[in-house]
Protein backbone atom coordinates (compact mmCIF):
# COMPACT_ATOMS: atom_id res chain seq x y z
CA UNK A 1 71.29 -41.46 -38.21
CA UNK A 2 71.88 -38.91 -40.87
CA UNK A 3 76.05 -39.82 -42.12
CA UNK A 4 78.03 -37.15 -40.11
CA UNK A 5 80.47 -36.82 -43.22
CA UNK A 6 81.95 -33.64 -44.62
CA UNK A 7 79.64 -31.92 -47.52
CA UNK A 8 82.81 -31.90 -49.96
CA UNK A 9 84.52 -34.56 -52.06
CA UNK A 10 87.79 -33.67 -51.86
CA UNK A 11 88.47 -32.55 -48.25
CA UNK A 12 85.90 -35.70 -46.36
CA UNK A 13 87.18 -38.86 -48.64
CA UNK A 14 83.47 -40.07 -49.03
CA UNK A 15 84.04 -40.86 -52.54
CA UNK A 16 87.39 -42.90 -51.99
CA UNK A 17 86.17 -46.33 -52.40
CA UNK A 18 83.57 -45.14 -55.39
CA UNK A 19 86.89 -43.91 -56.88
CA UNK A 20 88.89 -47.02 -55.78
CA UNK A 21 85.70 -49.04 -57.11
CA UNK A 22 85.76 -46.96 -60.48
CA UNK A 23 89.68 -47.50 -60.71
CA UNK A 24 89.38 -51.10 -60.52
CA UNK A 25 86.85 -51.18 -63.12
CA UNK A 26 89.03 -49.38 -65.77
CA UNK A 27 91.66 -51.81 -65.43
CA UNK A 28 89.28 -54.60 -66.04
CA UNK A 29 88.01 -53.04 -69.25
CA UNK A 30 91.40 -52.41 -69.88
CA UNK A 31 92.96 -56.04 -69.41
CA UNK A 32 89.91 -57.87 -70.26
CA UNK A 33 87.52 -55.87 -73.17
CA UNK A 34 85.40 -58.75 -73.65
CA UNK A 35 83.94 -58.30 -69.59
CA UNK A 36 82.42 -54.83 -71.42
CA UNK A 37 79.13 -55.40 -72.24
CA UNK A 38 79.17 -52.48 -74.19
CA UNK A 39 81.34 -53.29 -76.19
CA UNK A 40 80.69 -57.07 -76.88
CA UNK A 41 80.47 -58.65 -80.96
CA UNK A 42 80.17 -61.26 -82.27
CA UNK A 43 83.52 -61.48 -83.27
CA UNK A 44 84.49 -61.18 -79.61
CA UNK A 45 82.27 -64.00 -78.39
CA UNK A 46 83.93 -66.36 -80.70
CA UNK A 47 87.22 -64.97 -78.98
CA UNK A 48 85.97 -65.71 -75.43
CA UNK A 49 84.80 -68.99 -76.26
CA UNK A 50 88.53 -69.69 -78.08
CA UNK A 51 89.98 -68.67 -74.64
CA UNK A 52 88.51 -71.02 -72.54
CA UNK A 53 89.80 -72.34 -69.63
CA UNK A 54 91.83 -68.90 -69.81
CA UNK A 55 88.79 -67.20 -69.60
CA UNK A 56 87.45 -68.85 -66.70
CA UNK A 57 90.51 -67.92 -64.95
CA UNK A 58 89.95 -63.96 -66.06
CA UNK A 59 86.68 -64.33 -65.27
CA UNK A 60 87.28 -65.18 -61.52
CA UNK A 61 90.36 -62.72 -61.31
CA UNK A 62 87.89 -60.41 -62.20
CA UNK A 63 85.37 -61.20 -60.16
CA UNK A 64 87.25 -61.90 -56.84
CA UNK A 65 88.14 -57.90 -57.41
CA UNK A 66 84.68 -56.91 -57.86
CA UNK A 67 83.78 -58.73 -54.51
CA UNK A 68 86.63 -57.28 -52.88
CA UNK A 69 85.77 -53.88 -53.97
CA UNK A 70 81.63 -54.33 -53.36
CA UNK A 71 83.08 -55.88 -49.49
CA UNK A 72 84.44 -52.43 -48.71
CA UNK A 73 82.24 -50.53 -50.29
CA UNK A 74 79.57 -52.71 -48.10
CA UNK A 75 81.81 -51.72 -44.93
CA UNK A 76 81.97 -48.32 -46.26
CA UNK A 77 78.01 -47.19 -46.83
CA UNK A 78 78.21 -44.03 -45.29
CA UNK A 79 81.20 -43.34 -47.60
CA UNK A 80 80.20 -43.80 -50.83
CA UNK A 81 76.69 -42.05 -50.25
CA UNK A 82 77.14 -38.44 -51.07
CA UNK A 83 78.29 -36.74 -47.70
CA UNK A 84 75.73 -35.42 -45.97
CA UNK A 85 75.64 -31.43 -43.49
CA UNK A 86 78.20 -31.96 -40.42
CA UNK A 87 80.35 -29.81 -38.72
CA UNK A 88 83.81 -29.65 -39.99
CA UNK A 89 86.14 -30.85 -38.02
CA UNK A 90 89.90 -29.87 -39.02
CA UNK A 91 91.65 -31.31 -35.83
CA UNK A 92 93.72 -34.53 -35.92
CA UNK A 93 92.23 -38.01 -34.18
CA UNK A 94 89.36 -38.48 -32.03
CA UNK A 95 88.45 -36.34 -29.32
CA UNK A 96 89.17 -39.02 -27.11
CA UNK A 97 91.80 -41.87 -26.39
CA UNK A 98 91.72 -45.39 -26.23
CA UNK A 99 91.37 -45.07 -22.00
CA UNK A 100 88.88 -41.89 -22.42
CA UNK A 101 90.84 -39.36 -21.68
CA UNK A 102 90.78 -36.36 -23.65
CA UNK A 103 93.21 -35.95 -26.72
CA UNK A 104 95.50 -33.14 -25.81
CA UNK A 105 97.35 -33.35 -29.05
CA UNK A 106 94.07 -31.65 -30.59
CA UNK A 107 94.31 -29.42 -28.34
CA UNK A 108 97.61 -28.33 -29.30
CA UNK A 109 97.04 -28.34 -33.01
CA UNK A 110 93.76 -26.04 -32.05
CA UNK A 111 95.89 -23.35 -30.28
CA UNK A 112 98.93 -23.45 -32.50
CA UNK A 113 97.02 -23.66 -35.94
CA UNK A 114 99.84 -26.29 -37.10
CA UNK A 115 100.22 -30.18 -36.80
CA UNK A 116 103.86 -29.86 -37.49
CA UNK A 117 104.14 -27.24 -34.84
CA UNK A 118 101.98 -29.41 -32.89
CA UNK A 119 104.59 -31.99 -33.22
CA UNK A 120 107.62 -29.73 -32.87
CA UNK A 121 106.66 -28.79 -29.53
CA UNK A 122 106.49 -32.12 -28.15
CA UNK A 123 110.26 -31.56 -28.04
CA UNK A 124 110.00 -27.93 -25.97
CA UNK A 125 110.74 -27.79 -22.37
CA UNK A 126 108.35 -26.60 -19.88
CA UNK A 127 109.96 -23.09 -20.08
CA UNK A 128 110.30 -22.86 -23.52
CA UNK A 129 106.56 -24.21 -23.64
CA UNK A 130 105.40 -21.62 -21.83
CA UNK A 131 107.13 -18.64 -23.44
CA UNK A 132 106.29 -19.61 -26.50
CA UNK A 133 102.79 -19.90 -25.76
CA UNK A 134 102.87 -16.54 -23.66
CA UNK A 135 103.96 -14.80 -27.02
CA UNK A 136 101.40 -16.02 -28.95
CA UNK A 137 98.75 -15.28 -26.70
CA UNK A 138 99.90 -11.74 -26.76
CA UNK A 139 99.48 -11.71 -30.74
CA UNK A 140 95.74 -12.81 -29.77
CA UNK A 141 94.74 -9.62 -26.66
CA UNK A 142 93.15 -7.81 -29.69
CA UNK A 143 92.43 -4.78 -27.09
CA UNK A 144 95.84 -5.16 -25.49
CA UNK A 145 94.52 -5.31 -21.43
CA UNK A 146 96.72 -8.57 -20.88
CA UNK A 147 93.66 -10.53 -20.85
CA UNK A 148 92.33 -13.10 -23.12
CA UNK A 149 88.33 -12.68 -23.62
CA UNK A 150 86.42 -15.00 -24.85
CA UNK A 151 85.39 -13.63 -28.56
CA UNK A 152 89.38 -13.40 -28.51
CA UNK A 153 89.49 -16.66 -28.06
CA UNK A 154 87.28 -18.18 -30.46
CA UNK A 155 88.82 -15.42 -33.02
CA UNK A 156 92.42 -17.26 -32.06
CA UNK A 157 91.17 -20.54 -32.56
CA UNK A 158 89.22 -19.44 -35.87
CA UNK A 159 92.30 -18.75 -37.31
CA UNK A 160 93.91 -22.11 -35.88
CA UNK A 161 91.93 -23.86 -37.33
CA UNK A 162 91.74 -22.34 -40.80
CA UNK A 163 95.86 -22.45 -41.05
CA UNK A 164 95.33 -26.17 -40.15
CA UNK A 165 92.64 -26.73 -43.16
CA UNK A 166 95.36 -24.82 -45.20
CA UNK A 167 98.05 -26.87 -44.53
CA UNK A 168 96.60 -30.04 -45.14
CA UNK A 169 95.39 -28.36 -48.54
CA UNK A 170 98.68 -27.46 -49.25
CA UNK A 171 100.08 -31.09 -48.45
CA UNK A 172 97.34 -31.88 -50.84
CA UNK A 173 97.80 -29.99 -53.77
CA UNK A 174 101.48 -31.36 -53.67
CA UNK A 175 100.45 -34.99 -54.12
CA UNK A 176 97.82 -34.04 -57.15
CA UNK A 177 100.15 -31.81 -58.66
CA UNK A 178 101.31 -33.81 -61.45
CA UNK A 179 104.01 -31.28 -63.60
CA UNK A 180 105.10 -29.80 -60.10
CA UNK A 181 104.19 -26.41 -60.85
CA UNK A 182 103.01 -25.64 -57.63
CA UNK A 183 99.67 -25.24 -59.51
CA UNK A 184 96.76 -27.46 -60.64
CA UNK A 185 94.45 -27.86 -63.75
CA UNK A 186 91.40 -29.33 -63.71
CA UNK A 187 92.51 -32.26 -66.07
CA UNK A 188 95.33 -32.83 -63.30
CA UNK A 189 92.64 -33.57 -60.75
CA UNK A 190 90.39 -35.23 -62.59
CA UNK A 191 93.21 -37.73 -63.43
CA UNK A 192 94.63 -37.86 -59.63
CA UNK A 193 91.51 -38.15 -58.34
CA UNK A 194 89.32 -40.54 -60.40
CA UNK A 195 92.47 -41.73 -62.95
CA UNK A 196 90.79 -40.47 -66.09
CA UNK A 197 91.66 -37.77 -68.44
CA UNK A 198 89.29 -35.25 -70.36
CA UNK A 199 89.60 -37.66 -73.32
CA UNK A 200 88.89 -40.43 -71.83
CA UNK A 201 85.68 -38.63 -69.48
CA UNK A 202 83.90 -37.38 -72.67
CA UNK A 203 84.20 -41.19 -74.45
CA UNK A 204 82.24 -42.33 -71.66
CA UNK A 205 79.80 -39.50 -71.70
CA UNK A 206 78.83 -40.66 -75.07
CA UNK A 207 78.01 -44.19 -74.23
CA UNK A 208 75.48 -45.26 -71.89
CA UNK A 209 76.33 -45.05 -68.67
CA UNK A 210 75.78 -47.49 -65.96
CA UNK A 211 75.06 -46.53 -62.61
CA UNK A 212 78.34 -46.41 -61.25
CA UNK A 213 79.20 -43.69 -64.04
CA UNK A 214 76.08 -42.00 -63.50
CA UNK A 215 77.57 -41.52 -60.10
CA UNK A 216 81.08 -40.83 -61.06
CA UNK A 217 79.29 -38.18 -63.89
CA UNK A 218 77.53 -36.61 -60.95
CA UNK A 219 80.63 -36.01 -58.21
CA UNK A 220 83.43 -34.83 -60.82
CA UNK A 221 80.25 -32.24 -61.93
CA UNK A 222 80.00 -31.05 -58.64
CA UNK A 223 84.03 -30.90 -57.94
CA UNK A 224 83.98 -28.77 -61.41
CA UNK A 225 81.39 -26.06 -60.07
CA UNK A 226 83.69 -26.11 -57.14
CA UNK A 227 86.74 -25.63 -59.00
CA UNK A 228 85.03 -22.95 -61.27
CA UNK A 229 83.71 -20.90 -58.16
CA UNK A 230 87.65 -21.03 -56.50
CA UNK A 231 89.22 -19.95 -59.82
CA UNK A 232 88.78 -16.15 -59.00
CA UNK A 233 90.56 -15.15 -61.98
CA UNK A 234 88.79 -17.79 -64.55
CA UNK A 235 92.33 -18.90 -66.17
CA UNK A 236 91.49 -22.59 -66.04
CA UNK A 237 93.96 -23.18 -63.00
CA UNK A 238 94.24 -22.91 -59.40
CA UNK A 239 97.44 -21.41 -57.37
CA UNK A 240 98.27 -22.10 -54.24
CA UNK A 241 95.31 -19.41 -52.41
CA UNK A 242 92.60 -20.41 -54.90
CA UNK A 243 93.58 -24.36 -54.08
CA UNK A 244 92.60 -23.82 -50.31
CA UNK A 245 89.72 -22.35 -51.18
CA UNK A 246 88.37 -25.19 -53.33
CA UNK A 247 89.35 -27.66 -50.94
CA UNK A 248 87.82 -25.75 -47.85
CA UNK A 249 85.10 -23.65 -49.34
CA UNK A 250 83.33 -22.69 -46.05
CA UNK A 251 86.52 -20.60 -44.80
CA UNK A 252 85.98 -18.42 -47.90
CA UNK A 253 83.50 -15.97 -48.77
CA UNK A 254 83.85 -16.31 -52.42
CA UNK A 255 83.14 -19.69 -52.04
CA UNK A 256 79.79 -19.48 -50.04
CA UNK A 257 77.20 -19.51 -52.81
CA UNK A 258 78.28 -22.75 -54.27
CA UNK A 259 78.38 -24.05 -50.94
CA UNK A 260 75.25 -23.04 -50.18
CA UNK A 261 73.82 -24.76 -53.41
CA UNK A 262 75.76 -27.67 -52.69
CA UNK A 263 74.11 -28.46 -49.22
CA UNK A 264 70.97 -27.40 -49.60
CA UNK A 265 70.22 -30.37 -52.42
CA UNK A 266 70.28 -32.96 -49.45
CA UNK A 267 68.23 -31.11 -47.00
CA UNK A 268 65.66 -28.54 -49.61
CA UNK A 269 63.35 -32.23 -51.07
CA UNK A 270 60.68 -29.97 -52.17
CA UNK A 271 63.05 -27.27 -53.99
CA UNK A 272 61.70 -24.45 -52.18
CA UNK A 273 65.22 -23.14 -51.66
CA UNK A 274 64.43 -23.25 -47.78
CA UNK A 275 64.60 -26.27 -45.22
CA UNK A 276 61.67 -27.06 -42.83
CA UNK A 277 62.36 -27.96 -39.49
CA UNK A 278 61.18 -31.83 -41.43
CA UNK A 279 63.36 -31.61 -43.92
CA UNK A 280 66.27 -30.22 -40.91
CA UNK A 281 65.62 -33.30 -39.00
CA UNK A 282 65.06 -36.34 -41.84
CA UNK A 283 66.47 -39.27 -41.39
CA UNK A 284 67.34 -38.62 -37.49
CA UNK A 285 66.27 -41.69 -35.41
CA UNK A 286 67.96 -40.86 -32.31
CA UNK A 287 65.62 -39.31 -29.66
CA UNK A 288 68.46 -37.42 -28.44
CA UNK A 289 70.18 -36.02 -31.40
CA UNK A 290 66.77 -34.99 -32.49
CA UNK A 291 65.99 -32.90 -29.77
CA UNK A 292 69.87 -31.12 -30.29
CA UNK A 293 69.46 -30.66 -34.08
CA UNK A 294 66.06 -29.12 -32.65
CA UNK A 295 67.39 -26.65 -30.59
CA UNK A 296 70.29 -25.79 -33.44
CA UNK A 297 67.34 -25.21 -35.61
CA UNK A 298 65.88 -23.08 -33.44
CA UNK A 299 69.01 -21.37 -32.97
CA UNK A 300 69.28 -20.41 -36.82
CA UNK A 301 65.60 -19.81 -37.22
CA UNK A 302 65.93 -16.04 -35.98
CA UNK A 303 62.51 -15.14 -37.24
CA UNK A 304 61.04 -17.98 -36.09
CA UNK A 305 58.85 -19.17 -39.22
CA UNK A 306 60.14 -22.72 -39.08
CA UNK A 307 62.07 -22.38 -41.86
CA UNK A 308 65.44 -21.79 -42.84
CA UNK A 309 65.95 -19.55 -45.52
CA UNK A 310 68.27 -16.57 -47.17
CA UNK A 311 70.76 -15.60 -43.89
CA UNK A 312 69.66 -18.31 -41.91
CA UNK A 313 70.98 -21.12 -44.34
CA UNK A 314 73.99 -19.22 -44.93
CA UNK A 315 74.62 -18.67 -41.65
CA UNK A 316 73.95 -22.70 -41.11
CA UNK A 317 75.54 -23.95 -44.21
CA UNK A 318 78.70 -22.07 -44.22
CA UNK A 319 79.29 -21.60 -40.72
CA UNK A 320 82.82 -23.87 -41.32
CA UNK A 321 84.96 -24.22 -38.00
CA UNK A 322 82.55 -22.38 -35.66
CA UNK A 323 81.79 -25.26 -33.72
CA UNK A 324 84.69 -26.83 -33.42
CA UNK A 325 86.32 -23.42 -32.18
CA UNK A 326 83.67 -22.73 -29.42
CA UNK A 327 83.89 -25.87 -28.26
CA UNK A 328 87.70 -25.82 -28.02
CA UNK A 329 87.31 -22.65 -26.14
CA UNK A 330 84.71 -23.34 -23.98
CA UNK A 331 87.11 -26.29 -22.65
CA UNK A 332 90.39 -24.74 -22.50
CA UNK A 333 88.60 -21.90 -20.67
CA UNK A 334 87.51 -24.39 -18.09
CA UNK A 335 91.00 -25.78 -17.74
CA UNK A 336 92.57 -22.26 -17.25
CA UNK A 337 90.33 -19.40 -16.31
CA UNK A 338 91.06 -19.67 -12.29
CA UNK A 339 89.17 -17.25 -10.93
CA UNK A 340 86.20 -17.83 -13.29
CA UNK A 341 86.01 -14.28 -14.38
CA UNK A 342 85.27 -15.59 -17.75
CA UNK A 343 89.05 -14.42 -19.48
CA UNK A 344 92.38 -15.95 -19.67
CA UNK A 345 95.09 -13.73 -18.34
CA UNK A 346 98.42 -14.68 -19.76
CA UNK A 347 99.59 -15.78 -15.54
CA UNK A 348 96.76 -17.91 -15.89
CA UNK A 349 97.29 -19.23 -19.73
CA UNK A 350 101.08 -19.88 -18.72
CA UNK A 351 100.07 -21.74 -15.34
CA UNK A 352 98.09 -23.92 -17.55
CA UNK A 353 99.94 -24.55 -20.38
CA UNK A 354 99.99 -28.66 -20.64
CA UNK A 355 96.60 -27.86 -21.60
CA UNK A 356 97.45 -25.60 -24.56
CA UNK A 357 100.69 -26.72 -25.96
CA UNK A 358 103.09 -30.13 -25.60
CA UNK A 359 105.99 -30.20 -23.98
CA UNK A 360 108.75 -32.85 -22.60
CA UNK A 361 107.32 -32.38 -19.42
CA UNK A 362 103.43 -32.92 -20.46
CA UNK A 363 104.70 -36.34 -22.32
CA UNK A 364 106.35 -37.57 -19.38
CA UNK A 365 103.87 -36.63 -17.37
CA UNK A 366 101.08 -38.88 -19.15
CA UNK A 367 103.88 -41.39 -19.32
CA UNK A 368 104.12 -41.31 -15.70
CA UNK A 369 100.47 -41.93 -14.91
CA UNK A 370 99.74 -44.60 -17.22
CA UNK A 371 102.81 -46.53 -15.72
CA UNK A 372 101.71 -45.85 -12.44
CA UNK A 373 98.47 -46.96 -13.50
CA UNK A 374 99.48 -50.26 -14.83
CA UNK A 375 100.78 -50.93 -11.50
């Protein structure tokens, strides 16, 4: 199966043990020089040799880290490999709980575009749960006929979902800000990220490079065209607005064309700057996901040539929380919409509102049935 991992470094964490990897092998070269082929005299062998039995001892320290670090990267395969086209998924946990039922707690975050909020409510009572929810939903009837409708809806959860992807950028930027400016250089990711500094990046661009560097070379150029494209005003350094952006690219139409070029190098093998319905379905060995990605292909093919290309792969490529929204509203609308008329009205989104926000009645609830199920 084709890895179902986010397209970008920074937001999906497929290059964490690379990094972690990379990290580890600094400090080696750090502490023990002589482990450096590269850098290896004569002079130095005489040194080794004059260590000895301290040596060996390096030597396995050294190794029992590489091991350690090649064990998870092992474990980790789909990580490390650059992250393949998947739908983003901004929500919190699984989808489902350890006993199968669905997590609500997504649910929440979904419909109140915040995890702290998400959180928060937990402490609401039933009442409060439900006039709080009532007054959001009326920020949401676009048309004002008391009714939620369904492109509403996914509009609503849209812009959930994009608050959530800027709050955990936010959260983000904080931790990689080093001087606590509340903005970010390049240089100040590059060292948060991968624990080098310009400096130290171009020394190793002037040696030869090993394939792990190669690799590392590779990702930090791709985070740089990111970084580039989400600078709008090209001073060297993101604020706060521009920092979302290059952390969630597909929310932002700015941002689109690198995307675009970005994804298309997995799928586009004969650089035709379109994907074939063989390229759209390479490396899928499940019958049944085959015959979905089929139909999605289908779905963005709107001229039908078997091949996606210009609107299509934008549409495709950049199409961000789209699926995750429908599908959010497409079950929340089967939870809620009584009379199936195919809207919410705000009776029915109060009547229903365990399934759209927390409450200390929703938690005891659950409580209650899984006691009463371990009985």
């Amino acid at each position: 199966m084709r890895n179902r991992q986010l397209a970008t470094t920074a937001t999906s964490g497929s290059y964490k043990c690379t990094r972690e990897h990379l990290r580890v092998q600094k400090e080696l070269n750090r502490c023990f020089p002589f482990l450096d082929s590269s850098s290896v005299s004569e002079s130095d062998n005489v040194r080794v040799t004059m260590k000895g039995f301290t040596c060996v001892l390096s030597m396995c320290l050294a190794m029992t880290l590489v091991l350690a670090v090649t064990k998870v990267n092992a474990e980790n395969k789909e990580k490390i490999a650059p992250a393949a086209h998947a739908q983003h998924d901004p929500l919190g946990g699984v989808n489902e709980t350890a006993d199968g039922e669905r997590n609500k707690h997504r649910d929440h975050e979904a419909v109140l575009g915040s995890r702290e909020e998400a959180q928060d409510a937990d402490d609401l009572t039933p009442e409060q749960a439900k006039n709080r929810l009532e007054k959001l939903a009326k920020t949401h009837d676009l048309d004002k006929d008391g009714r939620i409708s369904k492109e509403e809806f996914i509009t609503w959860i849209l812009q959930s979902l994009k608050s959530l992807d800027e709050e955990e950028a936010l959260k983000k930027l904080a931790e990689e800000d080093g001087d606590g400016d509340g903005k970010l250089a390049f240089g100040e990711y590059l060292k948060q990220q991968y624990d080098y500094s310009q400096e130290e990046l171009k020394a190793i661009k002037e040696k030869p490079l090993d394939d792990d560097h190669k690799f590392m070379i590779e990702t930090i150029g791709e985070d740089e065209k990111r970084f580039t494209a989400a600078d709008l005003d090209k001073n060297g350094i993101l604020d706060k607005s521009e920092y979302v952006a290059f952390m969630h690219p597909y929310d932002y139409e700015h941002m689109h064309a690198y995307e675009i070029e970005h994804r298309l190098k997995e799928f586009d093998t004969d650089n035709d700057t379109a994907v074939s319905l063989i390229e759209f379905l390479a490396d899928e060995d499940d019958e049944d996901a085959t015959s979905m990605d089929q139909l999605k292909f289908k779905r963005y093919d709107t001229d039908n040539d078997g091949f996606l290309k210009g609107d299509e792969l934008k549409t495709w490529l950049t199409q961000g929380n789209l699926e995750t929204a429908t599908e959010e509203v497409e079950y929340l609308t089967s939870k809620a919409d009584a009379n199936k008329d195919g809207f919410l009205s705000l009776a029915e989104i109060r009547d229903h509102d365990e399934d759209f926000i927390s409450s200390k009645a929703t938690d005891y609830g659950e409580t209650l049935l899984k006691f009463k199920d371990e009985l």
